[in-house]
N, C-alpha and C. Protein backbone atom coordinates (compact mmCIF):
# COMPACT_ATOMS: atom_id res chain seq x y z
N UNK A 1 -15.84 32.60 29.92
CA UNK A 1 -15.52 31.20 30.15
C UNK A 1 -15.90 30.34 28.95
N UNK A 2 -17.18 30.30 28.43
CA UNK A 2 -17.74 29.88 27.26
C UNK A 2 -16.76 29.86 26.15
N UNK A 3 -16.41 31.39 26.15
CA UNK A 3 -15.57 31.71 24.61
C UNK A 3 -14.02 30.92 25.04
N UNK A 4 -13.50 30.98 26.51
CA UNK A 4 -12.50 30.36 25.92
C UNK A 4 -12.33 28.72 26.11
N UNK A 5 -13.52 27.65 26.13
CA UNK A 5 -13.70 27.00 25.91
C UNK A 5 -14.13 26.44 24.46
N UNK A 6 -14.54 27.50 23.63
CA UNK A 6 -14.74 27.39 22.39
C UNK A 6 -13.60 27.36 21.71
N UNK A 7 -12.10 28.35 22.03
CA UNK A 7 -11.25 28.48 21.21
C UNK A 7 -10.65 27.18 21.81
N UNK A 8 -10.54 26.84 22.89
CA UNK A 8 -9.47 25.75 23.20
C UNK A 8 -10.22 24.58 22.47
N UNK A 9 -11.23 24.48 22.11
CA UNK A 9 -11.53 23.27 21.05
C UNK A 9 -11.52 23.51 19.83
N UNK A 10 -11.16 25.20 19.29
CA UNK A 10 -10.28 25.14 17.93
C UNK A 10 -9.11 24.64 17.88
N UNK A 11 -8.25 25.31 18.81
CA UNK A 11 -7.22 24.82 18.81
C UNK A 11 -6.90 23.28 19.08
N UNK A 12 -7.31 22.69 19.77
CA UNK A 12 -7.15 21.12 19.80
C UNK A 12 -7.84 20.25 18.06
N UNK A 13 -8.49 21.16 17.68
CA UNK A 13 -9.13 20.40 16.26
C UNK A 13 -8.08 20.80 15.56
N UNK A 14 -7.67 21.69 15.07
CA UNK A 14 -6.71 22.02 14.29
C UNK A 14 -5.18 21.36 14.48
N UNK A 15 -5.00 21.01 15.56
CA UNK A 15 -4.08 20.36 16.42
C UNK A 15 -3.65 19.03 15.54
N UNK A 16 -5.34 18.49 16.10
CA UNK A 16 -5.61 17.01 15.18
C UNK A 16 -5.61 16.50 14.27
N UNK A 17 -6.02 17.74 13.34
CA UNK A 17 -5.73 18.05 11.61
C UNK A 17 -4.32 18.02 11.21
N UNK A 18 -3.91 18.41 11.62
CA UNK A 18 -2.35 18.78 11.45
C UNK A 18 -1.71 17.82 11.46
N UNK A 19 -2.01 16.55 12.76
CA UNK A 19 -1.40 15.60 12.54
C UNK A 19 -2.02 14.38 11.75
N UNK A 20 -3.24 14.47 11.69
CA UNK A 20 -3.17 13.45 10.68
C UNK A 20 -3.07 13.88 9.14
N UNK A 21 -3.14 14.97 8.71
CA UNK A 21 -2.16 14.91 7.69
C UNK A 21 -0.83 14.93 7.45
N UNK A 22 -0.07 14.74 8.70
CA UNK A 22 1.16 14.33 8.71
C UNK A 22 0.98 12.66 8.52
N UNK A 23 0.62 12.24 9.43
CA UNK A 23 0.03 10.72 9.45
C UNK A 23 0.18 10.08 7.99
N UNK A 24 -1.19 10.76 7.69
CA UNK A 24 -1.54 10.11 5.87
C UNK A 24 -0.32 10.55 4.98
N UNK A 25 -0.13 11.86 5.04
CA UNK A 25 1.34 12.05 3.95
C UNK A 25 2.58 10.48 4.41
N UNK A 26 2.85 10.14 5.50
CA UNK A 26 4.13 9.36 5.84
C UNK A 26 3.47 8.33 5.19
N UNK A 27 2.29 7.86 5.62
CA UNK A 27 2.08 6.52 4.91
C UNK A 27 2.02 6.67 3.47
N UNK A 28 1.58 7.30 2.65
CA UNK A 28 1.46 7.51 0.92
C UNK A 28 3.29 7.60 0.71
N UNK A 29 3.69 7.86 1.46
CA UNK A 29 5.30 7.64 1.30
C UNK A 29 6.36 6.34 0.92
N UNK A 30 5.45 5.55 1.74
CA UNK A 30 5.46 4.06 1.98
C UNK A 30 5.73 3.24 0.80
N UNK A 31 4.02 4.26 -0.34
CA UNK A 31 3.88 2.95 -1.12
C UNK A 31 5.10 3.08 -2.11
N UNK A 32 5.62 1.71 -2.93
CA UNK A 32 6.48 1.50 -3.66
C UNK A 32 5.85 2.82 -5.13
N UNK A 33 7.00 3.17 -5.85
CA UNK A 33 7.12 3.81 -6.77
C UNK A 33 7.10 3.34 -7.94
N UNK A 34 7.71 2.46 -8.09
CA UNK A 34 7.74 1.68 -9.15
C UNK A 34 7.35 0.20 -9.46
N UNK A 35 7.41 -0.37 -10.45
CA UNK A 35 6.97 -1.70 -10.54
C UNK A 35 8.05 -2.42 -11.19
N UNK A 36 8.53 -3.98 -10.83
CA UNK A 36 9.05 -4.54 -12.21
C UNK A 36 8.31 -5.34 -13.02
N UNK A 37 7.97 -4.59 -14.27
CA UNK A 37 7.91 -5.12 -15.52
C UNK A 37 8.24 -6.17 -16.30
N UNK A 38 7.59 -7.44 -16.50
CA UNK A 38 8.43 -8.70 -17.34
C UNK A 38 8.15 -8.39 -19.03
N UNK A 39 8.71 -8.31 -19.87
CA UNK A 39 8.38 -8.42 -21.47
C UNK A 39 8.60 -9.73 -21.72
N UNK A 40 7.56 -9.73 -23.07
CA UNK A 40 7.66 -11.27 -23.42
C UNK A 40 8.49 -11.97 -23.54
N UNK A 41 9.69 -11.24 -23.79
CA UNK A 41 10.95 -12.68 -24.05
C UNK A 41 11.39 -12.82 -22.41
N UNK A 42 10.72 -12.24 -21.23
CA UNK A 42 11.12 -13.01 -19.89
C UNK A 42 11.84 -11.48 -18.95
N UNK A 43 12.92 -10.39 -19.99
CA UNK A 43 13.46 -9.19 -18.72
C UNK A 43 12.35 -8.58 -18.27
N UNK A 44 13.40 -8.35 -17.02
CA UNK A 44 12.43 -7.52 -16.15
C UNK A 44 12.77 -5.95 -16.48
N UNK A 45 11.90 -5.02 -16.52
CA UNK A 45 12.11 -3.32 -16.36
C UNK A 45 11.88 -2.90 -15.29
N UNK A 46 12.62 -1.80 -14.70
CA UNK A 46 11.72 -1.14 -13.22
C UNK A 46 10.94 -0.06 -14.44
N UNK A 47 9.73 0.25 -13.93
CA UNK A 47 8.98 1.27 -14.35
C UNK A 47 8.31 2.39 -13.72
N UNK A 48 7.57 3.30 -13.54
CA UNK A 48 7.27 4.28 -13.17
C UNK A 48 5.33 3.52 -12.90
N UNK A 49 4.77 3.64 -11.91
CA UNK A 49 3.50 2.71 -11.52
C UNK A 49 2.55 3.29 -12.53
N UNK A 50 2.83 4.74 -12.91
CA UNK A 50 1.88 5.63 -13.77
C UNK A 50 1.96 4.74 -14.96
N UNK A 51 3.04 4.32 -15.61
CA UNK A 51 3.29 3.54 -16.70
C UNK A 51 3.14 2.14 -17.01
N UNK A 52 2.31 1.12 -15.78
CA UNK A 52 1.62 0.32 -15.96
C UNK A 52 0.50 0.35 -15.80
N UNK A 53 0.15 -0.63 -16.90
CA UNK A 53 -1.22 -0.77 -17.85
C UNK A 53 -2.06 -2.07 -17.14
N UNK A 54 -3.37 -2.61 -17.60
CA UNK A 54 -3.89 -3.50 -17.52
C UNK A 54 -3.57 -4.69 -18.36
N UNK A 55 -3.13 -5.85 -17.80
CA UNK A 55 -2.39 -6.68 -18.74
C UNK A 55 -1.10 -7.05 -18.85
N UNK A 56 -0.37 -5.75 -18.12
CA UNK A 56 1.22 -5.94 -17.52
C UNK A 56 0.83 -6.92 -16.71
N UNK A 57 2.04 -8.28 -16.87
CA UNK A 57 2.86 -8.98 -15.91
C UNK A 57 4.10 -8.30 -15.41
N UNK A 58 3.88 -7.95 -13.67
CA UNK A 58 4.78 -8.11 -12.97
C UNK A 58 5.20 -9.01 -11.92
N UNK A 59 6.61 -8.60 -11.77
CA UNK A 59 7.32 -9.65 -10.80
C UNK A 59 7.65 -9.05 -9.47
N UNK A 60 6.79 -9.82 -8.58
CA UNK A 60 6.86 -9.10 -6.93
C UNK A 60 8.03 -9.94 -6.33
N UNK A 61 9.21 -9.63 -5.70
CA UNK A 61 10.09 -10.62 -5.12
C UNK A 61 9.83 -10.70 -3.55
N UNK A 62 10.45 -11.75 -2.56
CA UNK A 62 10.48 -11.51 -1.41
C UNK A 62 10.64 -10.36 -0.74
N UNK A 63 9.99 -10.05 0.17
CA UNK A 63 10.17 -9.05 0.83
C UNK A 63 9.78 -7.46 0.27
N UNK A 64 9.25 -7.62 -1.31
CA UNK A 64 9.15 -6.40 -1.47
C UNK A 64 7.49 -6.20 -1.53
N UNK A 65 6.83 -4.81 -1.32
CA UNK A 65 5.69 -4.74 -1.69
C UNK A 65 5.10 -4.81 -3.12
N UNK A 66 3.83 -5.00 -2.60
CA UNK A 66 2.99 -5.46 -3.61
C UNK A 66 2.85 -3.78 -4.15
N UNK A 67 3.06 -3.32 -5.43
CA UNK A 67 2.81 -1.76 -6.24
C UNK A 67 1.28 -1.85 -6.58
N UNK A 68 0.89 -2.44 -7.53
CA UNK A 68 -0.67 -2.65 -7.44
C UNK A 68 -1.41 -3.76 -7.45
N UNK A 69 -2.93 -3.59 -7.15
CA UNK A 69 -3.19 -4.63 -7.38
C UNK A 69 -3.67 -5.48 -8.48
N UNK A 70 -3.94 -6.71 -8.44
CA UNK A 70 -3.99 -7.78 -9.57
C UNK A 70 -4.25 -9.09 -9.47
N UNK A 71 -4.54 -9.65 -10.10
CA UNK A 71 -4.66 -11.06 -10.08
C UNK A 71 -3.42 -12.10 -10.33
N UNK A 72 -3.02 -12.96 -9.82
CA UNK A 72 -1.65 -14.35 -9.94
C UNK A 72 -2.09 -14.95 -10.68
N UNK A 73 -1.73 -14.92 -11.93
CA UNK A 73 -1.80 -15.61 -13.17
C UNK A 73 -1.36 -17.46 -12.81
N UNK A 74 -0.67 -17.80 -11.93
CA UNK A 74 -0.05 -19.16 -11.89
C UNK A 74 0.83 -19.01 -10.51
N UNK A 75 0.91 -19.79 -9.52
CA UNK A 75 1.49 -20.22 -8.65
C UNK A 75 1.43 -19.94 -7.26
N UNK A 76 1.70 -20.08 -6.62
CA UNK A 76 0.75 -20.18 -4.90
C UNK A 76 2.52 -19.56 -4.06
N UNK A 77 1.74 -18.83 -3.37
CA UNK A 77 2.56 -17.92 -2.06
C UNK A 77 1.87 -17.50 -1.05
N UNK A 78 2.30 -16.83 0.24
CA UNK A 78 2.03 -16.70 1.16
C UNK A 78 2.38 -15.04 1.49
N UNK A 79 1.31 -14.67 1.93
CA UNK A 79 1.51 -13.16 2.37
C UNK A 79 1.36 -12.50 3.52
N UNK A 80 1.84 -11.75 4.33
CA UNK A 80 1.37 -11.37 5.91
C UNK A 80 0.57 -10.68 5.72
N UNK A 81 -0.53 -10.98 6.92
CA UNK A 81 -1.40 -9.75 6.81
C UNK A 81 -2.01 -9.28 8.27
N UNK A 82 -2.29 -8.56 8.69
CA UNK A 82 -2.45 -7.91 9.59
C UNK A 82 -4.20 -7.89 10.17
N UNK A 83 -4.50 -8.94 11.04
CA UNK A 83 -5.69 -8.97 11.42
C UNK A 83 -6.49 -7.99 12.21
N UNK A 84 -7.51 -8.38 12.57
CA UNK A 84 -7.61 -7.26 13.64
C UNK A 84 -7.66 -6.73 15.44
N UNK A 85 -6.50 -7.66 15.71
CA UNK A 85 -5.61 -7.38 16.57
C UNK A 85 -4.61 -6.79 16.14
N UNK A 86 -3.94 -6.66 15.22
CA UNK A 86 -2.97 -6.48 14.57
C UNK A 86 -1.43 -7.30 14.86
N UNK A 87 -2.30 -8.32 14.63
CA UNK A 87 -0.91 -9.22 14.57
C UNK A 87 -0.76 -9.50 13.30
N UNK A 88 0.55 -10.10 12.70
CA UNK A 88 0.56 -10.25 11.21
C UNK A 88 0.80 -11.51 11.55
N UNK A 89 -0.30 -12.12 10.41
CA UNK A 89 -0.93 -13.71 10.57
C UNK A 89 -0.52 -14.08 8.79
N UNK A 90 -0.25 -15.35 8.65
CA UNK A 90 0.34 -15.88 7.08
C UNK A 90 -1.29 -15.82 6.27
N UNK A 91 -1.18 -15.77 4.73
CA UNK A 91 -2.54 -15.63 4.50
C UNK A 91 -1.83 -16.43 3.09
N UNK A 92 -2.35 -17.79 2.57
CA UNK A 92 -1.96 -18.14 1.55
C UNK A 92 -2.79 -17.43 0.16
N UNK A 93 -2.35 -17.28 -0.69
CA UNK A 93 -2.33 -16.53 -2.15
C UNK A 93 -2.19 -17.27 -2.99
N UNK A 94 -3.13 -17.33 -4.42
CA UNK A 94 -2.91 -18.15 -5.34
C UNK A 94 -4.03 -17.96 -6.36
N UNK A 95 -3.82 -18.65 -7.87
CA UNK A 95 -4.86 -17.89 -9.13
C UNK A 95 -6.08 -17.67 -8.41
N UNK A 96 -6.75 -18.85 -7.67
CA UNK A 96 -8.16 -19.25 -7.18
C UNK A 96 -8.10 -18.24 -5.99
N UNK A 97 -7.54 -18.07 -5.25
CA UNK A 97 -7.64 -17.35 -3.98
C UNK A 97 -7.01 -16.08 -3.94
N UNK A 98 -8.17 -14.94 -3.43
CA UNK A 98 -7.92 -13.22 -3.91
C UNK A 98 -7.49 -13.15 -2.11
């Protein structure tokens, strides 16, 4: 009785494993791949995220995710964010405010 109470809680651990590395793989899926890139005279590049540096200005548009993080050099926006209820609540953004 013992022993097969022992295996049925391998099997349920391994169970659990299994899915949350399904879990974590879907979300790392999620994140954006690339970034756009502004150069000094103003175009934008899509780039590869490996290939931005510290010091790149990029340009995040509506609706798309944020690739990494950084500081807003100039101008104020609004971002959803997900409290902990998990409702997505407005969170204003701007140079002064991280």
């Amino acid at each position: 009785m013992i022993v097969t109470l022992v295996l049925m809680g391998q099997v349920l651990e391994l169970r659990a494993r299994a899915r949350t590395s399904g879990a974590i793989k879907a979300l790392l899926g999620l994140a954006p791949k690339t970034a756009r890139r502004l150069s000094a005279d103003g175009r934008e590049a899509d780039v590869p995220l490996e290939d931005v540096r510290p010091g790149d200005r990029l340009r995040v548009r509506p609706g798309e995710k944020v690739p990494v993080d950084g500081n807003r050099p100039r101008g104020d926006e609004q971002r959803r964010r997900v409290d902990d209820h998990g409702r997505a609540v407005p969170v204003e953004k701007g140079p002064e405010r991280r």
